[in-house]
C-alpha atoms as a PDB file:
ATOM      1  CA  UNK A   1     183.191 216.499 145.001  1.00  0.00           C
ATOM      2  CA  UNK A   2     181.123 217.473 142.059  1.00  0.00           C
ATOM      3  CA  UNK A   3     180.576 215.420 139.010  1.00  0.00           C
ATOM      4  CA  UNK A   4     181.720 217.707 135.567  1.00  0.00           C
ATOM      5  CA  UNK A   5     178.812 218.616 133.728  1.00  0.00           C
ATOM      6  CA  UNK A   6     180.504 216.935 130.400  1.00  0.00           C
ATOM      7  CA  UNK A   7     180.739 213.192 132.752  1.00  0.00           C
ATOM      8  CA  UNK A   8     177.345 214.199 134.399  1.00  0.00           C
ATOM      9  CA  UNK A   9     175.500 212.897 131.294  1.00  0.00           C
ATOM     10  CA  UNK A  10     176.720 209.864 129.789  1.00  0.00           C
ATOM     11  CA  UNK A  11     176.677 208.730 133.902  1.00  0.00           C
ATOM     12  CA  UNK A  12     173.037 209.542 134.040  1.00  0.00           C
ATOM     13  CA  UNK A  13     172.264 208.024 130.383  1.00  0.00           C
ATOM     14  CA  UNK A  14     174.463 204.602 132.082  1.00  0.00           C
ATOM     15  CA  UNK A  15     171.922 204.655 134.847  1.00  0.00           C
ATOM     16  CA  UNK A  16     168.911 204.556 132.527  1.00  0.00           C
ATOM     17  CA  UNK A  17     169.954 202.226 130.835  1.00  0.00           C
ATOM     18  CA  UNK A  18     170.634 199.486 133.745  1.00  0.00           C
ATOM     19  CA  UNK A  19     166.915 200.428 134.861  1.00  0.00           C
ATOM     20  CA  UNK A  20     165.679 199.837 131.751  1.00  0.00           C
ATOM     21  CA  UNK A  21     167.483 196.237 130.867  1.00  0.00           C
ATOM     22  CA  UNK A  22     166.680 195.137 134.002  1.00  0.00           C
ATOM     23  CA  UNK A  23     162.487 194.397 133.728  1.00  0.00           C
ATOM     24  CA  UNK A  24     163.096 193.852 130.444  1.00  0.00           C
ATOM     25  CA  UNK A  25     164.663 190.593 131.045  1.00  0.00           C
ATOM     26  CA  UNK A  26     161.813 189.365 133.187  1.00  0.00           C
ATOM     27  CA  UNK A  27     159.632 190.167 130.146  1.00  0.00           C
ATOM     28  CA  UNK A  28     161.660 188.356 127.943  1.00  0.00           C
ATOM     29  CA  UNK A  29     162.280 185.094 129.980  1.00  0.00           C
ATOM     30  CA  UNK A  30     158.726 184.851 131.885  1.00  0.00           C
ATOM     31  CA  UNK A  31     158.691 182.041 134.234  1.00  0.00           C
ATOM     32  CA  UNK A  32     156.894 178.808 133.056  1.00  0.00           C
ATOM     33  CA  UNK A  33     153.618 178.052 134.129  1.00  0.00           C
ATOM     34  CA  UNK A  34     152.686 174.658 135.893  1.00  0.00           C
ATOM     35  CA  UNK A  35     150.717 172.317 134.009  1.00  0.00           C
ATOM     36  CA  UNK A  36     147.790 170.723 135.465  1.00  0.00           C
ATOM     37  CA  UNK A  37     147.920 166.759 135.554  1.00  0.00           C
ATOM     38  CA  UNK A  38     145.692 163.925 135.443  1.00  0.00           C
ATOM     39  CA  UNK A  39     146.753 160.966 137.732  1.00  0.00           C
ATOM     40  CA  UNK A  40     144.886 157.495 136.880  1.00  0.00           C
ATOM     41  CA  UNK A  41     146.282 154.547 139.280  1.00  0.00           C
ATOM     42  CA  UNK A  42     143.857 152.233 137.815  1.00  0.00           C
ATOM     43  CA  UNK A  43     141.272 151.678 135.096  1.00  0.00           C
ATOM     44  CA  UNK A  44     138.037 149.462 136.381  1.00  0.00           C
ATOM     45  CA  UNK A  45     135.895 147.160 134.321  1.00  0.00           C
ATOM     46  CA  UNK A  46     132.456 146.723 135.063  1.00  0.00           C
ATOM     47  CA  UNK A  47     130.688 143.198 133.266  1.00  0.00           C
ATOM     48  CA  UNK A  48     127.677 141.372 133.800  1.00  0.00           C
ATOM     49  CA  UNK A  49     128.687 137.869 134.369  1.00  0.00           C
ATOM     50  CA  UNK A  50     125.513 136.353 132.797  1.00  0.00           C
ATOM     51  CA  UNK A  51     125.846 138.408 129.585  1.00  0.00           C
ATOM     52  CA  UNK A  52     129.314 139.350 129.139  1.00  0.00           C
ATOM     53  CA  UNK A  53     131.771 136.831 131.498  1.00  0.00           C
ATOM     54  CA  UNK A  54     134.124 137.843 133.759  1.00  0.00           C
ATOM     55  CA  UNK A  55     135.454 141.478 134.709  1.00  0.00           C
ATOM     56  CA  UNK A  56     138.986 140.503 134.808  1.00  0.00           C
ATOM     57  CA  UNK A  57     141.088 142.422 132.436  1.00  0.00           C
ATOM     58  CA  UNK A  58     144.552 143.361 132.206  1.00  0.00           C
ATOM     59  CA  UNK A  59     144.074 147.122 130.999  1.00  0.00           C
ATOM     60  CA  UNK A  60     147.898 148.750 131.176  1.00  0.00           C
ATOM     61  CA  UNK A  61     147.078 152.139 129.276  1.00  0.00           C
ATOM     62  CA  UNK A  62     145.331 154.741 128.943  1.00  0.00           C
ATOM     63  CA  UNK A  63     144.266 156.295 125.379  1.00  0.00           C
ATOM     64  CA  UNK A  64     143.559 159.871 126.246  1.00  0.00           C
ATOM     65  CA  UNK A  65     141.595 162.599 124.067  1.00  0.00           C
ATOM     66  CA  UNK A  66     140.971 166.203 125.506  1.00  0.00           C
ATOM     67  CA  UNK A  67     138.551 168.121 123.621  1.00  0.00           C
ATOM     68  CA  UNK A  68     138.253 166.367 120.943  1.00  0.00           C
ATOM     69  CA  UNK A  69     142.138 166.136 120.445  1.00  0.00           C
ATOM     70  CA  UNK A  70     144.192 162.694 121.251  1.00  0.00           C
ATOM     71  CA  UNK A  71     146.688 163.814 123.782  1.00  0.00           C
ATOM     72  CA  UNK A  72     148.543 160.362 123.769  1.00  0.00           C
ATOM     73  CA  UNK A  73     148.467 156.870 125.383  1.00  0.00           C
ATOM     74  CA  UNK A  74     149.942 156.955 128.861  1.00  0.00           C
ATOM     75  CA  UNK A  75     150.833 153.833 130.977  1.00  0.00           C
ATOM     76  CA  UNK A  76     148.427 152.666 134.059  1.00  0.00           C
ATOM     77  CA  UNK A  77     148.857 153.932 137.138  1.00  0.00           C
ATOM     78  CA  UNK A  78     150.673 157.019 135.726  1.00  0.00           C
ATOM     79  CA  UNK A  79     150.280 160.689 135.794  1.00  0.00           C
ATOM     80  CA  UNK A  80     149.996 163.031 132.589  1.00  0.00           C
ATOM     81  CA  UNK A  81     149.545 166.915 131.742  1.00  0.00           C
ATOM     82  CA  UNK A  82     147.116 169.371 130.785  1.00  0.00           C
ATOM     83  CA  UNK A  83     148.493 172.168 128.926  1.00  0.00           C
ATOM     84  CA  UNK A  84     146.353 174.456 130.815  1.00  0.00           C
ATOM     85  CA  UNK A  85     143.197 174.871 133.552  1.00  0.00           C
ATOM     86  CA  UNK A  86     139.671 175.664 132.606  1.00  0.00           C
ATOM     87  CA  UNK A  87     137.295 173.308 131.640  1.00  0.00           C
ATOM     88  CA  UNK A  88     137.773 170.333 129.406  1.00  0.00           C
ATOM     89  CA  UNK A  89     136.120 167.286 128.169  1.00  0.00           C
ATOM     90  CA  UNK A  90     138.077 164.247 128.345  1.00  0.00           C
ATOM     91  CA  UNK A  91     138.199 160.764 127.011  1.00  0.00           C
ATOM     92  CA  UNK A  92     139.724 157.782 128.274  1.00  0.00           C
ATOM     93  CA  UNK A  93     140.182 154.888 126.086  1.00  0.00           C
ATOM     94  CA  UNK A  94     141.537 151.525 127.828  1.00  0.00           C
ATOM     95  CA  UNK A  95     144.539 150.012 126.363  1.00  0.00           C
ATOM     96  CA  UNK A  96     145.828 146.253 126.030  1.00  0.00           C
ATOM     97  CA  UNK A  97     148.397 144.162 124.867  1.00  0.00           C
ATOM     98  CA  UNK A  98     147.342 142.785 121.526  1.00  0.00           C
ATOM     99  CA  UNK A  99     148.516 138.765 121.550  1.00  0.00           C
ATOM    100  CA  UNK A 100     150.558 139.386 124.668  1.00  0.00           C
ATOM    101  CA  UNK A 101     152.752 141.645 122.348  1.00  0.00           C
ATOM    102  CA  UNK A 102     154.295 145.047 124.347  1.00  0.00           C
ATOM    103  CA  UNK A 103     154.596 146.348 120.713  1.00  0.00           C
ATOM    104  CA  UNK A 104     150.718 145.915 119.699  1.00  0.00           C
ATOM    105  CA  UNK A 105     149.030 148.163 122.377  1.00  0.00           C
ATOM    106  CA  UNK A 106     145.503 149.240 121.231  1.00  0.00           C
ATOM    107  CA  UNK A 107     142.501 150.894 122.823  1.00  0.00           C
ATOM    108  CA  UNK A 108     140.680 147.655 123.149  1.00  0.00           C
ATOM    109  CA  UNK A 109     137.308 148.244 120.579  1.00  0.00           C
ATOM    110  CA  UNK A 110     135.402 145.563 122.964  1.00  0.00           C
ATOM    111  CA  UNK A 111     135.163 148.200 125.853  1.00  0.00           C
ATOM    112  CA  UNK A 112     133.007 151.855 126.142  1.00  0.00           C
ATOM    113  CA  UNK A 113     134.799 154.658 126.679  1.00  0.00           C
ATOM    114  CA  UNK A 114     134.814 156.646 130.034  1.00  0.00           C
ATOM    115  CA  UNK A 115     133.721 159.956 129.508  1.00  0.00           C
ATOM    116  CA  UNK A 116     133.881 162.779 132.052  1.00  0.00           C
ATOM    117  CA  UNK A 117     133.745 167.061 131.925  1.00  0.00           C
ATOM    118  CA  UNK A 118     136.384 168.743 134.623  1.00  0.00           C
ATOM    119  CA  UNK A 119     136.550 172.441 135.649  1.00  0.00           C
ATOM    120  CA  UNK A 120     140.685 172.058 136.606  1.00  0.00           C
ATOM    121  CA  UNK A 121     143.128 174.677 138.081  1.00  0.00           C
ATOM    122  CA  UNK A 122     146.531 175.488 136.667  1.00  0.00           C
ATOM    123  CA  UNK A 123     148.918 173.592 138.535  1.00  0.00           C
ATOM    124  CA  UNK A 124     146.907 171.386 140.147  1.00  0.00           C
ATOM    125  CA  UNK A 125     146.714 167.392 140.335  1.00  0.00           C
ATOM    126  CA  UNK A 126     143.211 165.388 140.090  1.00  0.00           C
ATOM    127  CA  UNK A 127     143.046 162.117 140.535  1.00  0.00           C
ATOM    128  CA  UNK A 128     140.212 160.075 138.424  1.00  0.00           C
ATOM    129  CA  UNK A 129     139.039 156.193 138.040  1.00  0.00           C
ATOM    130  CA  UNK A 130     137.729 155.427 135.019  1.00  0.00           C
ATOM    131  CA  UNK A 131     134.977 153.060 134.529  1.00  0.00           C
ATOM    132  CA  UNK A 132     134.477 150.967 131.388  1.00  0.00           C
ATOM    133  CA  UNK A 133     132.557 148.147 130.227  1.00  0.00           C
ATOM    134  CA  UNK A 134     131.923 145.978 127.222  1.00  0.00           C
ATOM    135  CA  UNK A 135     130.002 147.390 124.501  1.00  0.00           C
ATOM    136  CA  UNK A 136     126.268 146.651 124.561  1.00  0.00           C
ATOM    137  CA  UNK A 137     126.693 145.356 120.597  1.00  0.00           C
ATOM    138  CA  UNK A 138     129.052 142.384 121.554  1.00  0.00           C
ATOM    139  CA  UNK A 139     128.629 139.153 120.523  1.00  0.00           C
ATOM    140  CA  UNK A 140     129.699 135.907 122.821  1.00  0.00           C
ATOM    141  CA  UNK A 141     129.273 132.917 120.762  1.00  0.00           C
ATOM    142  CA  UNK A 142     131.627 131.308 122.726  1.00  0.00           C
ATOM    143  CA  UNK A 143     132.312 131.337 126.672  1.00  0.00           C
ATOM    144  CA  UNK A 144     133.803 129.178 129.406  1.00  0.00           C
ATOM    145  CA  UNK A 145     134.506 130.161 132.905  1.00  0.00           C
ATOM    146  CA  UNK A 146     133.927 126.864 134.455  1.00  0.00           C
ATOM    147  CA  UNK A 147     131.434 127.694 136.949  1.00  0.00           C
ATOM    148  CA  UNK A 148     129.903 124.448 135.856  1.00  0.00           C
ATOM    149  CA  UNK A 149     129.471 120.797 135.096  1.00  0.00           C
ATOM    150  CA  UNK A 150     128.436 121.414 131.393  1.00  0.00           C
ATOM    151  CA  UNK A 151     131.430 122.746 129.596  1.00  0.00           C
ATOM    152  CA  UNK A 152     131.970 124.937 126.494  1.00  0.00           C
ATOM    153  CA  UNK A 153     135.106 123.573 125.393  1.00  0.00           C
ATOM    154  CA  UNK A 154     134.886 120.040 124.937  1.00  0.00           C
ATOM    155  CA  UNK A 155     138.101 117.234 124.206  1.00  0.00           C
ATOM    156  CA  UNK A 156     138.631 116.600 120.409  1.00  0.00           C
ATOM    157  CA  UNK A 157     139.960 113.239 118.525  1.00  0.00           C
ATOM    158  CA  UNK A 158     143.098 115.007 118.560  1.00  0.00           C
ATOM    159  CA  UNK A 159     143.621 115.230 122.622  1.00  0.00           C
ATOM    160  CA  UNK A 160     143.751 112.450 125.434  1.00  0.00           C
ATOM    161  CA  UNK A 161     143.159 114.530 128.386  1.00  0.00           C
ATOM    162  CA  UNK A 162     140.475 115.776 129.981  1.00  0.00           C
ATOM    163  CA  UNK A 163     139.973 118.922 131.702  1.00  0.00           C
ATOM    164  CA  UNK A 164     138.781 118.681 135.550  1.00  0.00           C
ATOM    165  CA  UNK A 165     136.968 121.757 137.244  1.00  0.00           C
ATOM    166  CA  UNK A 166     139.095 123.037 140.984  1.00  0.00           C
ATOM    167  CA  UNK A 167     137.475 125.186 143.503  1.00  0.00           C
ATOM    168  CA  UNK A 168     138.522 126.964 146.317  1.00  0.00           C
ATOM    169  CA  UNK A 169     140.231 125.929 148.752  1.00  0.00           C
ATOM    170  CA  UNK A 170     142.656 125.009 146.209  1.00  0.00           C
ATOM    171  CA  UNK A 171     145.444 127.822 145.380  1.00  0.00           C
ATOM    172  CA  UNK A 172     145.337 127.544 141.996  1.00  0.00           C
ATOM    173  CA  UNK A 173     141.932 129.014 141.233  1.00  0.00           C
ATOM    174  CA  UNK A 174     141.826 132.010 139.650  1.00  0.00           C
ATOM    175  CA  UNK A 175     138.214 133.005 140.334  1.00  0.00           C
ATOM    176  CA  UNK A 176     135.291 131.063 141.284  1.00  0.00           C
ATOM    177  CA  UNK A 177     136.108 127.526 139.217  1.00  0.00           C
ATOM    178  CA  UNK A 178     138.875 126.697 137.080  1.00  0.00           C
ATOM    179  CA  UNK A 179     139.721 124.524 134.930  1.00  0.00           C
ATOM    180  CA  UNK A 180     142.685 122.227 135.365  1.00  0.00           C
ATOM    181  CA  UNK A 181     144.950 119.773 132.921  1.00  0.00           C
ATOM    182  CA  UNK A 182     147.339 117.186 133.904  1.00  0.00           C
ATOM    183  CA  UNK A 183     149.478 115.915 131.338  1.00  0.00           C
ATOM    184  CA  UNK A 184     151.386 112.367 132.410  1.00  0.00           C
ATOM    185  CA  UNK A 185     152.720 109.731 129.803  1.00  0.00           C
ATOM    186  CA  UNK A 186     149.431 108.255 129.318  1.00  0.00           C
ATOM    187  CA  UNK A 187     147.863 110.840 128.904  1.00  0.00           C
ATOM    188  CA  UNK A 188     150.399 113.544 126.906  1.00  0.00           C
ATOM    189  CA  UNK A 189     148.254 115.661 124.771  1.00  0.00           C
ATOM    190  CA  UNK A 190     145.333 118.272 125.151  1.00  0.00           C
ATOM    191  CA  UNK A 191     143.136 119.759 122.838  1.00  0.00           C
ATOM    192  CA  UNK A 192     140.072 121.210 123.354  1.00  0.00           C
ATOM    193  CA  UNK A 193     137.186 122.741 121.328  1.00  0.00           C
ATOM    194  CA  UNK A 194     134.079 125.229 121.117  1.00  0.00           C
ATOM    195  CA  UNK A 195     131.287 122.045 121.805  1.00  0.00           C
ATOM    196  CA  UNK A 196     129.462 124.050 118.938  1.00  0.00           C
ATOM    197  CA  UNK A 197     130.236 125.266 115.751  1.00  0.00           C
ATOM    198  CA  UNK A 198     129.476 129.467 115.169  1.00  0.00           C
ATOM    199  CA  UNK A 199     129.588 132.152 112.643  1.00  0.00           C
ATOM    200  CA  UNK A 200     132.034 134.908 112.561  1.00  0.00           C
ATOM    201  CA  UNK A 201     131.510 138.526 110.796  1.00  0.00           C
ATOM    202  CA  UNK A 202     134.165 139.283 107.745  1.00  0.00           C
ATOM    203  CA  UNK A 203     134.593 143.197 108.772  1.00  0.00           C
ATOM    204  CA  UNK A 204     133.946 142.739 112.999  1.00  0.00           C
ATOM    205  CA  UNK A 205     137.010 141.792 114.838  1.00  0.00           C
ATOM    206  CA  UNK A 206     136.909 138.864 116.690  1.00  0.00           C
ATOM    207  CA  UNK A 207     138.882 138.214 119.948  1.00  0.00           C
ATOM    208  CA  UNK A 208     139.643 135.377 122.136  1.00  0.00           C
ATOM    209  CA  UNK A 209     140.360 136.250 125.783  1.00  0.00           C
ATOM    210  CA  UNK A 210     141.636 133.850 128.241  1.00  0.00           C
ATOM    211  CA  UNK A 211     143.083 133.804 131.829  1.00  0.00           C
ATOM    212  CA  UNK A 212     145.812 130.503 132.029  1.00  0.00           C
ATOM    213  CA  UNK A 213     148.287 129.697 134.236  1.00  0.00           C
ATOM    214  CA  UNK A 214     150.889 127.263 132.571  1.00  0.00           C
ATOM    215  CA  UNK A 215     154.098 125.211 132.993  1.00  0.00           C
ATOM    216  CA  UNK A 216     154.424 124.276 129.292  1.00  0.00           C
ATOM    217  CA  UNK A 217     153.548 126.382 125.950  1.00  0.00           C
ATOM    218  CA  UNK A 218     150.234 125.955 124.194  1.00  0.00           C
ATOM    219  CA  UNK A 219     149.043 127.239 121.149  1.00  0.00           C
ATOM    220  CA  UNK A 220     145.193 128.807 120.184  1.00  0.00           C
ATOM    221  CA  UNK A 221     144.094 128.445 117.087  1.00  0.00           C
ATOM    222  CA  UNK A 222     140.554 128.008 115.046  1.00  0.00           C
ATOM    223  CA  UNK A 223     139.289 125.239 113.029  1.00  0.00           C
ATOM    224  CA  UNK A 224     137.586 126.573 109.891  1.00  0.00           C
ATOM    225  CA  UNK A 225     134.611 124.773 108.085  1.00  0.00           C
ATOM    226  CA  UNK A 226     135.126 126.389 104.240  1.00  0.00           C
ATOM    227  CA  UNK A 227     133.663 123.307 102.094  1.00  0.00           C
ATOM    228  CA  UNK A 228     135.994 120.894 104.260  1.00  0.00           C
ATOM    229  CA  UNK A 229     137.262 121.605 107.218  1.00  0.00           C
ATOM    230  CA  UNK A 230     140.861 122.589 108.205  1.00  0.00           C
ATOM    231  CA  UNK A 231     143.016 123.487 111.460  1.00  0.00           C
ATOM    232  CA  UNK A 232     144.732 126.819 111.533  1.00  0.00           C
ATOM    233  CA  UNK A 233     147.033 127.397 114.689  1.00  0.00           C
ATOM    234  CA  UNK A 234     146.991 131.240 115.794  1.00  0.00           C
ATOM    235  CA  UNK A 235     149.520 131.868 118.436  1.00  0.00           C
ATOM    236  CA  UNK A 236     151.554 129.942 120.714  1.00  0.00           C
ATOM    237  CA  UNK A 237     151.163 131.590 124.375  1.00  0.00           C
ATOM    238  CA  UNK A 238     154.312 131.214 126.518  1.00  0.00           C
ATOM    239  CA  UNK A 239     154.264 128.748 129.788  1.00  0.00           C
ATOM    240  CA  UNK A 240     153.835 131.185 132.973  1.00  0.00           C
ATOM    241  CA  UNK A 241     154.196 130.231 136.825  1.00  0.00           C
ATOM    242  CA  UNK A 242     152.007 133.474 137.409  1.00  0.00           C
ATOM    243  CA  UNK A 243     148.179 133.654 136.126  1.00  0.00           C
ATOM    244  CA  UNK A 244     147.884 136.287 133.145  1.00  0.00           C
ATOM    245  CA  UNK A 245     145.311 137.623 130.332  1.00  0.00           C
ATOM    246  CA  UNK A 246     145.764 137.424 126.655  1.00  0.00           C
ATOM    247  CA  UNK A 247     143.870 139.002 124.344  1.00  0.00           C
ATOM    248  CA  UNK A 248     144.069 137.483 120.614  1.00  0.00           C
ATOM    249  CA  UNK A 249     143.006 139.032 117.185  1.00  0.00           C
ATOM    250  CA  UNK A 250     141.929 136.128 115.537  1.00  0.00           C
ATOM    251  CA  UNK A 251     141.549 138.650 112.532  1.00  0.00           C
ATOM    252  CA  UNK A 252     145.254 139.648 112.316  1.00  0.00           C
ATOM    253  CA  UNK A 253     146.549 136.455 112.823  1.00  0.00           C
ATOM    254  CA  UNK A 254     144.502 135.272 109.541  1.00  0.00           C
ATOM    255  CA  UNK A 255     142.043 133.481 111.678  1.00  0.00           C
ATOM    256  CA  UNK A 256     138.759 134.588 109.897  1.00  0.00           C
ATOM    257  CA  UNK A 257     138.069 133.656 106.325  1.00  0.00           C
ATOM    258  CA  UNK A 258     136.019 135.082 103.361  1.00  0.00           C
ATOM    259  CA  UNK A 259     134.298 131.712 102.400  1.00  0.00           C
ATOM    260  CA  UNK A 260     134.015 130.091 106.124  1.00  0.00           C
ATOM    261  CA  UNK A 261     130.653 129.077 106.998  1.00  0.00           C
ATOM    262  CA  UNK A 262     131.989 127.725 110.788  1.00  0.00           C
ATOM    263  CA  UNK A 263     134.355 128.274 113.591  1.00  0.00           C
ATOM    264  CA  UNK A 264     135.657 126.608 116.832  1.00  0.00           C
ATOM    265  CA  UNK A 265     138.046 127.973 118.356  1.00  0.00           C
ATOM    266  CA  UNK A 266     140.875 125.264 120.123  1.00  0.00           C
ATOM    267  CA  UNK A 267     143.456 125.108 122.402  1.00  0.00           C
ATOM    268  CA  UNK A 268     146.384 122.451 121.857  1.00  0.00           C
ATOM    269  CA  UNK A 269     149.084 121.766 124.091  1.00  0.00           C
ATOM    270  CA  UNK A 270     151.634 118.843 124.144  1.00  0.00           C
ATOM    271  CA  UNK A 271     153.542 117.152 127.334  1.00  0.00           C
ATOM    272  CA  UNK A 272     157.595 117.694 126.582  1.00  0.00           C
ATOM    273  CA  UNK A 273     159.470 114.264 126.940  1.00  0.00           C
ATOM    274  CA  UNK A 274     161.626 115.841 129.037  1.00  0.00           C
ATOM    275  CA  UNK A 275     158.812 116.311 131.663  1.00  0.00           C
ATOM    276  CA  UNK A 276     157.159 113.744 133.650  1.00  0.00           C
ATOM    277  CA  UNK A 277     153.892 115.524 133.841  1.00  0.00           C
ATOM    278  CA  UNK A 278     152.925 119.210 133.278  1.00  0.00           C
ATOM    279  CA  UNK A 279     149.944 121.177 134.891  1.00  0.00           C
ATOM    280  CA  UNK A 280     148.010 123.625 132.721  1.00  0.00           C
ATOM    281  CA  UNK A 281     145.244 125.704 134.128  1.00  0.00           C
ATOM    282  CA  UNK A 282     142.495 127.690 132.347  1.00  0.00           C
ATOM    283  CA  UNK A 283     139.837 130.203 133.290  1.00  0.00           C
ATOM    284  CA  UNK A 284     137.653 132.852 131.575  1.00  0.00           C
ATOM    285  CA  UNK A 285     137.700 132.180 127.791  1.00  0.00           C
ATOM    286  CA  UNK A 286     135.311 133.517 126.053  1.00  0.00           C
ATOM    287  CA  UNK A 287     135.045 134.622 122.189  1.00  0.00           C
ATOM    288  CA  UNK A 288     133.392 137.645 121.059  1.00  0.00           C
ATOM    289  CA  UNK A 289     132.869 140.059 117.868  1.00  0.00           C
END
């Protein structure tokens, strides 16, 4: 059967027009390309014991800057995106905890950066360690890591109890030597003290870091020589069954003053009545600026 002529067109101008729609919709509504990704499953710390203490950290993020741009902050281990392959410069930044605090994460100022160039592929995933360590320009007036006799942090009037050194075999060392405090009725307060007075800078923040294991709170704070000499607690760090890191900003917490001439930094804890004795252990303080 023959088409009319008059149907013949509009048919054919039908046809056209279904060719026509139908790559135009793939031009339209291209399909997305796959972003490349960065996967970091851990952040290392490199320190020289003798200079700057112990390597243990507890680094959760990553701060991350791509040519020159600050992409975000991304939890450790975790995986991120690219926007696109090629080659890029990146920057990783390691993040903490300010005070223990979830809510005051910071790219920790203490630590280098890790810098690196990668030539990446578009929908690819490459897998990177970053390496940091503390700045060359540090200052340490104040460390203890109980590796020895001679200790740092020395009993005050204030405190009745001493602090005893443990070593492996023992379960409760963190690394190498700890330190370890026993609080009983007799003996129902600690507090403990830089051995020697130091200076601190006004516009340098200053840190405490500590490792401590805990069955009772405790509080750091600093004692201040500014004409006379007075006590300023800092934070009160939360008893723990687990070992963990805290890193304190003795600048935000109003630790550093404009006419000190002298710090010591302390840490204060008190046995509960309730308790018949509580164990406290310490490792890996040190203060630095």
């Amino acid at each position: 059967m023959k088409l009319h002529r008059y149907l013949f067109f509009p048919f054919l101008l039908s046809l056209l027009s279904i060719v026509i729609i139908l790559p135009s919709c793939s031009i339209i509504e291209p399909a997305a390309p796959s972003p490349t990704y960065i996967q970091i499953d851990t952040i290392l710390l490199n320190s020289v014991q003798s200079v700057s203490g112990s390597s243990s950290h507890k680094i959760t993020d990553a701060w991350v800057i791509v040519d020159g741009e600050y992409l975000g902050t991304f939890p450790v281990p975790g995986k991120f995106p690219i926007a696109d392959g090629g080659t890029h410069s990146i920057t990783i930044r390691a993040g903490i905890m300010e005070d223990g605090i979830s809510s005051l994460r910071t790219a920790y100022v203490k630590f280098t950066s890790f810098d690196t160039t990668m030539n990446m592929s578009v929908g690819e995933t490459y897998s990177i360690i970053p390496r940091v360590e503390y700045n060359s320009f540090n200052s340490y007036p104040n460390m203890e890591d109980f590796e020895d006799a001679t200790l740092d942090l020395v009993s005050t009037s204030a405190g009745n109890t001493p602090v005893n050194i443990i070593t492996a075999p023992d379960p409760n060392v963190f690394e190498g030597n700890s330190g370890k405090v026993v609080l009983i009725d007799t003996n129902t307060v600690l507090e403990i003290a830089s051995s020697a007075p130091f200076t601190l800078p006004l516009n340098t923040l200053t840190y405490v870091e500590l490792n401590y294991k805990s069955e009772i709170d405790f509080v750091v704070g600093v004692y201040v020589t500014a004409g006379s000499v007075y006590k300023q607690d800092l934070l009160s760090i939360r008893a723990t069954s687990v070992w963990k890191k805290i890193y304190i900003n003795i600048n935000d917490l109003g630790g550093v003053a404009s006419n000190a001439t002298a710090y010591k930094v302390y840490i204060h804890a008190e046995k509960p009545s309730s308790m018949t004795s509580a164990v406290m252990y310490l490792d890996n303080f040190k203060v630095l600026y």
